[in-house]
N, C-alpha and C. Protein backbone atom coordinates (compact mmCIF):
# COMPACT_ATOMS: atom_id res chain seq x y z
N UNK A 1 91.74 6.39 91.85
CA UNK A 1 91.96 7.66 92.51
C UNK A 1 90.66 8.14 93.14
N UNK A 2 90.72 8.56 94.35
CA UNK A 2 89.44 9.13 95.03
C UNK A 2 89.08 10.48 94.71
N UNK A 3 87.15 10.37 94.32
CA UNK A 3 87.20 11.90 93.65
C UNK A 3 87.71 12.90 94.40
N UNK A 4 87.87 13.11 95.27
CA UNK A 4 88.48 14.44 96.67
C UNK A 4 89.71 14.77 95.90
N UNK A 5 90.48 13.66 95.53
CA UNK A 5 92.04 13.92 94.94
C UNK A 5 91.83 14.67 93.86
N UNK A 6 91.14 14.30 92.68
CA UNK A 6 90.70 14.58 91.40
C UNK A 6 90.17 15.79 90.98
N UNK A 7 89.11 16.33 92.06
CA UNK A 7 88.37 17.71 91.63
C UNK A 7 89.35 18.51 93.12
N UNK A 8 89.85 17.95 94.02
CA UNK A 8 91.04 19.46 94.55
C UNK A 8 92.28 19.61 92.97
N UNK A 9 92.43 18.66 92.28
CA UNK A 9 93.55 18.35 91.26
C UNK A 9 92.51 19.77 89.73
N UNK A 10 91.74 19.55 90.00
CA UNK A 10 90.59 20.40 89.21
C UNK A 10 90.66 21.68 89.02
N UNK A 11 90.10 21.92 90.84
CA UNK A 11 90.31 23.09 91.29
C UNK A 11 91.57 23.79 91.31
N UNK A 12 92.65 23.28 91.13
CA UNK A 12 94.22 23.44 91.53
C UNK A 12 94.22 24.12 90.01
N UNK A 13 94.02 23.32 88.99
CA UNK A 13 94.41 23.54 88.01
C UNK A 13 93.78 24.87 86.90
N UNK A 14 92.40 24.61 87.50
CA UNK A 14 91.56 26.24 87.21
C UNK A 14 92.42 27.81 87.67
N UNK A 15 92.92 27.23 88.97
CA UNK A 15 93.02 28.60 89.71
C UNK A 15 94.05 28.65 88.88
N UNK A 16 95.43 28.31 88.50
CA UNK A 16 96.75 28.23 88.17
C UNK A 16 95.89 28.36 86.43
N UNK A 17 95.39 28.31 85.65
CA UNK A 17 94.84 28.62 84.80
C UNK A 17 94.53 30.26 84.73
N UNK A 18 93.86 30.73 85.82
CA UNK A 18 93.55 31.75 85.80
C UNK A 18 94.74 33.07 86.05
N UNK A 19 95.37 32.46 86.98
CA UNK A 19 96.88 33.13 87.38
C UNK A 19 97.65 33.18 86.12
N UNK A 20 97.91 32.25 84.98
CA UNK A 20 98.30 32.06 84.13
C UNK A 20 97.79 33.24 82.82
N UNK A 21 96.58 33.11 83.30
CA UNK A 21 95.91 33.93 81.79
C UNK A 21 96.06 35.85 82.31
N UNK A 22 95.73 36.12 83.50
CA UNK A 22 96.29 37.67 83.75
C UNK A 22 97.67 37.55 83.44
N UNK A 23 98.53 36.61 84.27
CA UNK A 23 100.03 36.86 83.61
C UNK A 23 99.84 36.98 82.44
N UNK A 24 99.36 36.42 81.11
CA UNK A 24 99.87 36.38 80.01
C UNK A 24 99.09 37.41 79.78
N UNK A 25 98.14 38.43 79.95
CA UNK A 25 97.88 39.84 79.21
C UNK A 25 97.85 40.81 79.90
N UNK A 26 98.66 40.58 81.25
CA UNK A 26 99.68 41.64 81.75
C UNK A 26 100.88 42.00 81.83
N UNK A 27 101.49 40.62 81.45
CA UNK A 27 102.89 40.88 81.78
C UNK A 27 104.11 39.91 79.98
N UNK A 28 103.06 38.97 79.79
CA UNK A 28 104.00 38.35 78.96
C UNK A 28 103.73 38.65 77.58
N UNK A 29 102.21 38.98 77.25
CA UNK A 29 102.12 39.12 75.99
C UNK A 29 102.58 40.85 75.64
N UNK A 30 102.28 41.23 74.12
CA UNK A 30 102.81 42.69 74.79
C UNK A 30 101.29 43.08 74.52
N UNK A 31 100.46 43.22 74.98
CA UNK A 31 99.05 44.15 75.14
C UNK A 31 99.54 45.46 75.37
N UNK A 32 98.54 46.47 74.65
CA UNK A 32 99.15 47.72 74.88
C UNK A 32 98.26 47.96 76.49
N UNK A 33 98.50 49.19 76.77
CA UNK A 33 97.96 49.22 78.38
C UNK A 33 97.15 49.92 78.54
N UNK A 34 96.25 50.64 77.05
CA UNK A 34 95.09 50.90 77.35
C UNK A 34 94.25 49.77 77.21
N UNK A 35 94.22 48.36 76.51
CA UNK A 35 93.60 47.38 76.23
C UNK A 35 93.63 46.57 77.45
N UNK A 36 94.50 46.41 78.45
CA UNK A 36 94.28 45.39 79.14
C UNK A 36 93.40 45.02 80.50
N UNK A 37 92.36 45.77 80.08
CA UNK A 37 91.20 45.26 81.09
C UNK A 37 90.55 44.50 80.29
N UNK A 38 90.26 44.86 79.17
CA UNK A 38 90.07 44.24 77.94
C UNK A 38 90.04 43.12 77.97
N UNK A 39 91.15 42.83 77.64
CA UNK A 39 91.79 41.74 77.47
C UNK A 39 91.56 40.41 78.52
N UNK A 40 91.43 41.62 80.34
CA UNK A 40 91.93 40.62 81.34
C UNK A 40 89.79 39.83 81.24
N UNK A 41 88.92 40.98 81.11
CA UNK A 41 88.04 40.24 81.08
C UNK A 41 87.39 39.70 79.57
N UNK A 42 88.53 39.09 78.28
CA UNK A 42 87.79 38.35 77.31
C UNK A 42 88.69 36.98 78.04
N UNK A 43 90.20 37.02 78.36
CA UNK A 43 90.68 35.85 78.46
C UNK A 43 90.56 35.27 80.01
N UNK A 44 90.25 35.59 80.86
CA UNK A 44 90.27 35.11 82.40
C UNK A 44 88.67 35.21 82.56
N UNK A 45 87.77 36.02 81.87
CA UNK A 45 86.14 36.36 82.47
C UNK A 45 85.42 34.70 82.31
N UNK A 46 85.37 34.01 81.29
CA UNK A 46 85.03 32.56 81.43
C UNK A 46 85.74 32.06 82.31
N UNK A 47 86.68 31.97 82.87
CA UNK A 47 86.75 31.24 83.97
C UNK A 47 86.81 31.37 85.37
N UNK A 48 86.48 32.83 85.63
CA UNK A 48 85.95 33.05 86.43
C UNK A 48 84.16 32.94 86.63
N UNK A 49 83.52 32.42 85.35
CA UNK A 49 82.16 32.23 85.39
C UNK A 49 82.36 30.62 86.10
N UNK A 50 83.02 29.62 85.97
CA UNK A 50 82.89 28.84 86.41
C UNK A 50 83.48 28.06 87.42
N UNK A 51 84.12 28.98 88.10
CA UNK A 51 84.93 28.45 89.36
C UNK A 51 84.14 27.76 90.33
N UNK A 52 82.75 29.01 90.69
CA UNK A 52 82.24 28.87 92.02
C UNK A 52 81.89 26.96 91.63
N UNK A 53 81.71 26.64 90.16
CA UNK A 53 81.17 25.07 90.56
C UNK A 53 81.88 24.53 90.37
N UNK A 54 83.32 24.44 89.48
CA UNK A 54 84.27 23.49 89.74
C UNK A 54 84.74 23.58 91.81
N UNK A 55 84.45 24.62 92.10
CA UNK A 55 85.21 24.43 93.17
C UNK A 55 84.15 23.83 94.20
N UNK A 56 83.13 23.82 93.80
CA UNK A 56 82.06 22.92 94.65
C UNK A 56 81.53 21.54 94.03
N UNK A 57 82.61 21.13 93.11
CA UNK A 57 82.71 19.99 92.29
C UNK A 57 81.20 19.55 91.87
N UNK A 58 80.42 20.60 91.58
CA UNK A 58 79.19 20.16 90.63
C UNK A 58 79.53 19.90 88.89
N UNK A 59 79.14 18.38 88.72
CA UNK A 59 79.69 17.87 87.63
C UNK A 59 79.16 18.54 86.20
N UNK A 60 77.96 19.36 86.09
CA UNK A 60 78.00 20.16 84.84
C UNK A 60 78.98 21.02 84.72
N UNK A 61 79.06 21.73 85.74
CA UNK A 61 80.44 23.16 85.47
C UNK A 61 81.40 21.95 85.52
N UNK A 62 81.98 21.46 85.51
CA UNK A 62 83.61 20.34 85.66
C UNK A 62 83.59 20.48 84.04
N UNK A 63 82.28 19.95 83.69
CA UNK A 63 81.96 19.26 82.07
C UNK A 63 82.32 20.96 81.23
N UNK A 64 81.50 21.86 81.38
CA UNK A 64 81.75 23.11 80.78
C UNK A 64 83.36 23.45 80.56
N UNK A 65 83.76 23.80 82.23
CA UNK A 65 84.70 24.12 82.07
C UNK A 65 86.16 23.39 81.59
N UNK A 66 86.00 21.67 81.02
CA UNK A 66 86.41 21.02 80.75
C UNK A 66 86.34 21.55 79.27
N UNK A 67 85.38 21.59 79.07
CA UNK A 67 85.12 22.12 77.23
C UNK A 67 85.99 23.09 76.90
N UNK A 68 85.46 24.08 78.05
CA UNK A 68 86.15 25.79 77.76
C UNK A 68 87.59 25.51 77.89
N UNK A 69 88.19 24.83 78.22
CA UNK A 69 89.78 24.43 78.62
C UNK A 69 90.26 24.13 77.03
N UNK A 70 89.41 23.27 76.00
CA UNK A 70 89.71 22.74 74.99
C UNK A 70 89.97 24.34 74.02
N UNK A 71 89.41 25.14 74.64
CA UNK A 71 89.86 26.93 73.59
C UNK A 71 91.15 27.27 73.97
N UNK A 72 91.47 26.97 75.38
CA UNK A 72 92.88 27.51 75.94
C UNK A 72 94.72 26.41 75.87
N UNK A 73 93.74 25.24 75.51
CA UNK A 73 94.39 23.98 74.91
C UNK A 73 95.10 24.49 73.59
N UNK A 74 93.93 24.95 72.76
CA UNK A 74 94.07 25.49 71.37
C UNK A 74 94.82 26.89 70.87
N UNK A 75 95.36 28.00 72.25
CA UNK A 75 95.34 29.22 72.28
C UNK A 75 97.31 28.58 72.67
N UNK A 76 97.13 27.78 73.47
CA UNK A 76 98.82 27.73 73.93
C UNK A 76 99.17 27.06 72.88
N UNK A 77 98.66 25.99 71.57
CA UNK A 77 99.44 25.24 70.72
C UNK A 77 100.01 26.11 69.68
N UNK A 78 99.10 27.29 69.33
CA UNK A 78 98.95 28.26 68.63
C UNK A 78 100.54 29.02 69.17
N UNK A 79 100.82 29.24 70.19
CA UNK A 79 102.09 29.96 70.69
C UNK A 79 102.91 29.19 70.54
N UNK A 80 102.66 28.34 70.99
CA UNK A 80 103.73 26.92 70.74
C UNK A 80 104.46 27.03 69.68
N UNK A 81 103.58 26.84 68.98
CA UNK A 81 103.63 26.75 67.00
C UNK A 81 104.28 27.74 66.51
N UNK A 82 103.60 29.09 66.86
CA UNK A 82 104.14 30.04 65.96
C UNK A 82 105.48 31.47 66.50
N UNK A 83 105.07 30.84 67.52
CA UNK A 83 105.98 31.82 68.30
C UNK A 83 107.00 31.86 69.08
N UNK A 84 108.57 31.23 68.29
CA UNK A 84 109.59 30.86 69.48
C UNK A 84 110.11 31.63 70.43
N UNK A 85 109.65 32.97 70.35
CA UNK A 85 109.51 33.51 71.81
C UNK A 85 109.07 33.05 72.92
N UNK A 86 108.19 33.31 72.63
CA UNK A 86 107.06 32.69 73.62
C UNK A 86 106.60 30.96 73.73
N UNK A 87 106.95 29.85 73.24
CA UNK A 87 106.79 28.90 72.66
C UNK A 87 106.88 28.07 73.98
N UNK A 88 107.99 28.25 75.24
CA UNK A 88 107.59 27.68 76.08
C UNK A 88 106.04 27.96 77.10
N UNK A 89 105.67 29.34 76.97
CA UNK A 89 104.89 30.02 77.61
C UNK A 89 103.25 29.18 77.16
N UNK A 90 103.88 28.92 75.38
CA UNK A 90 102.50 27.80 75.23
C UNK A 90 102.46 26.77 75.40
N UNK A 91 103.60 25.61 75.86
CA UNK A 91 103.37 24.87 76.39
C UNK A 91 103.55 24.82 77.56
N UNK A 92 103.14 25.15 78.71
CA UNK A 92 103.01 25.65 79.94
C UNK A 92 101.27 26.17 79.85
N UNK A 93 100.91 26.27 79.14
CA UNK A 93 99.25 26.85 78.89
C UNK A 93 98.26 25.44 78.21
N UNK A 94 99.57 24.55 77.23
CA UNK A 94 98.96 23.27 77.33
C UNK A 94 98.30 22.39 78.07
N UNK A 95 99.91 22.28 78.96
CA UNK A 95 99.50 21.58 79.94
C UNK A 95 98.64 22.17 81.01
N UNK A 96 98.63 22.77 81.63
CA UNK A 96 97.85 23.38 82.82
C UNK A 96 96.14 23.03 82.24
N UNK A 97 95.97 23.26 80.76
CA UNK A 97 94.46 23.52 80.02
C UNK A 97 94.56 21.72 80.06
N UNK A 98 95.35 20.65 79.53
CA UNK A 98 95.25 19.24 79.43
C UNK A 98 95.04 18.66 80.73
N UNK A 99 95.92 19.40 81.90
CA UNK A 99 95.58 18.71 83.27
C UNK A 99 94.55 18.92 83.71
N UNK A 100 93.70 20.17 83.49
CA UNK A 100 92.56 20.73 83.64
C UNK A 100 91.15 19.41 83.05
N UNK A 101 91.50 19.52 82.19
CA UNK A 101 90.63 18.17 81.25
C UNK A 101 90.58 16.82 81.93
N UNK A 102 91.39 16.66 81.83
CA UNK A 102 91.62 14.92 82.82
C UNK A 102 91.25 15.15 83.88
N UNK A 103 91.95 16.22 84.90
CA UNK A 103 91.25 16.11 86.20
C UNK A 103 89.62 16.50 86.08
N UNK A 104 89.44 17.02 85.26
CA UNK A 104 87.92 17.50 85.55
C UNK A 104 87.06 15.61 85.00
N UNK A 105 87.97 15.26 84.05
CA UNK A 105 86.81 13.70 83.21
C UNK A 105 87.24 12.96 84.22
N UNK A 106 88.17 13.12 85.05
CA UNK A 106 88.29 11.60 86.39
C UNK A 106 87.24 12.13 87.06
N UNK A 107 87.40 12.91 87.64
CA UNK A 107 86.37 13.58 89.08
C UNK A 107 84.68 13.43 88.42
N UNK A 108 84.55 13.79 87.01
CA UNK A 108 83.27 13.52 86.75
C UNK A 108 83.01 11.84 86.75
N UNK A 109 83.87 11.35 86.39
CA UNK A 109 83.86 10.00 86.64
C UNK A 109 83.52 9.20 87.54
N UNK A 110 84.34 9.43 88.56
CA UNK A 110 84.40 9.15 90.01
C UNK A 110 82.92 9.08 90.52
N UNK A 111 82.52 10.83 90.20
CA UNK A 111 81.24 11.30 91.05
C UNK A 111 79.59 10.34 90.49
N UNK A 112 80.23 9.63 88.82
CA UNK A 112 79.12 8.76 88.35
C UNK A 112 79.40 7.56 88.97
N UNK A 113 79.93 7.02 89.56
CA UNK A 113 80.06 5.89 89.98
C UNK A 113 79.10 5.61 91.69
């Protein structure tokens, strides 16, 4: 796969990450509504620290924000698990955080070669 495919597949998956995480502490979780600025900058503020370099595919931020994905990996299994309400909502937060990972370790890949 050519890195171009891999870190736009990156970038795709950050942004839809981020869209994902205001939905979920605006609209899906029940946050009360004096908390949710709160909220929007503990769960969306890391990844908005690292966009500007996934999206300019510099391979330390890929690597970071590959890491930081492994908390939001851990945050949807957790819903998954415990919450059949919401249970599809965490796997939908899996995947988006797992595609996030792979596309970010191909594209770093790629860019060592």
């Amino acid at each position: 796969m050519p890195a171009r495919f891999t870190a736009l597949c990156a970038s795709g998956s950050l942004l839809c990450l981020i869209a994902f995480g205001m939905a979920w502490v605006m609209v899906l979780s029940a946050t009360p509504a004096a908390r949710i600025s709160l909220w929007l900058i503990l769960f969306v503020g890391p990844w908005l620290l690292v966009l500007r370099g996934v999206l300019r595919t510099q391979p330390a931020t890929l690597l970071y924000s590959s890491l930081l994905a492994l908390v939001y990996l851990l945050h949807g299994g957790v819903i998954w698990w415990t919450d059949p309400i919401r249970s599809n909502w965490g796997l939908l937060e899996m995947a988006l955080a797992l595609g996030h990972i792979l596309s970010t370790g191909l594209t770093i890949r790629q860019l060592g070669r």
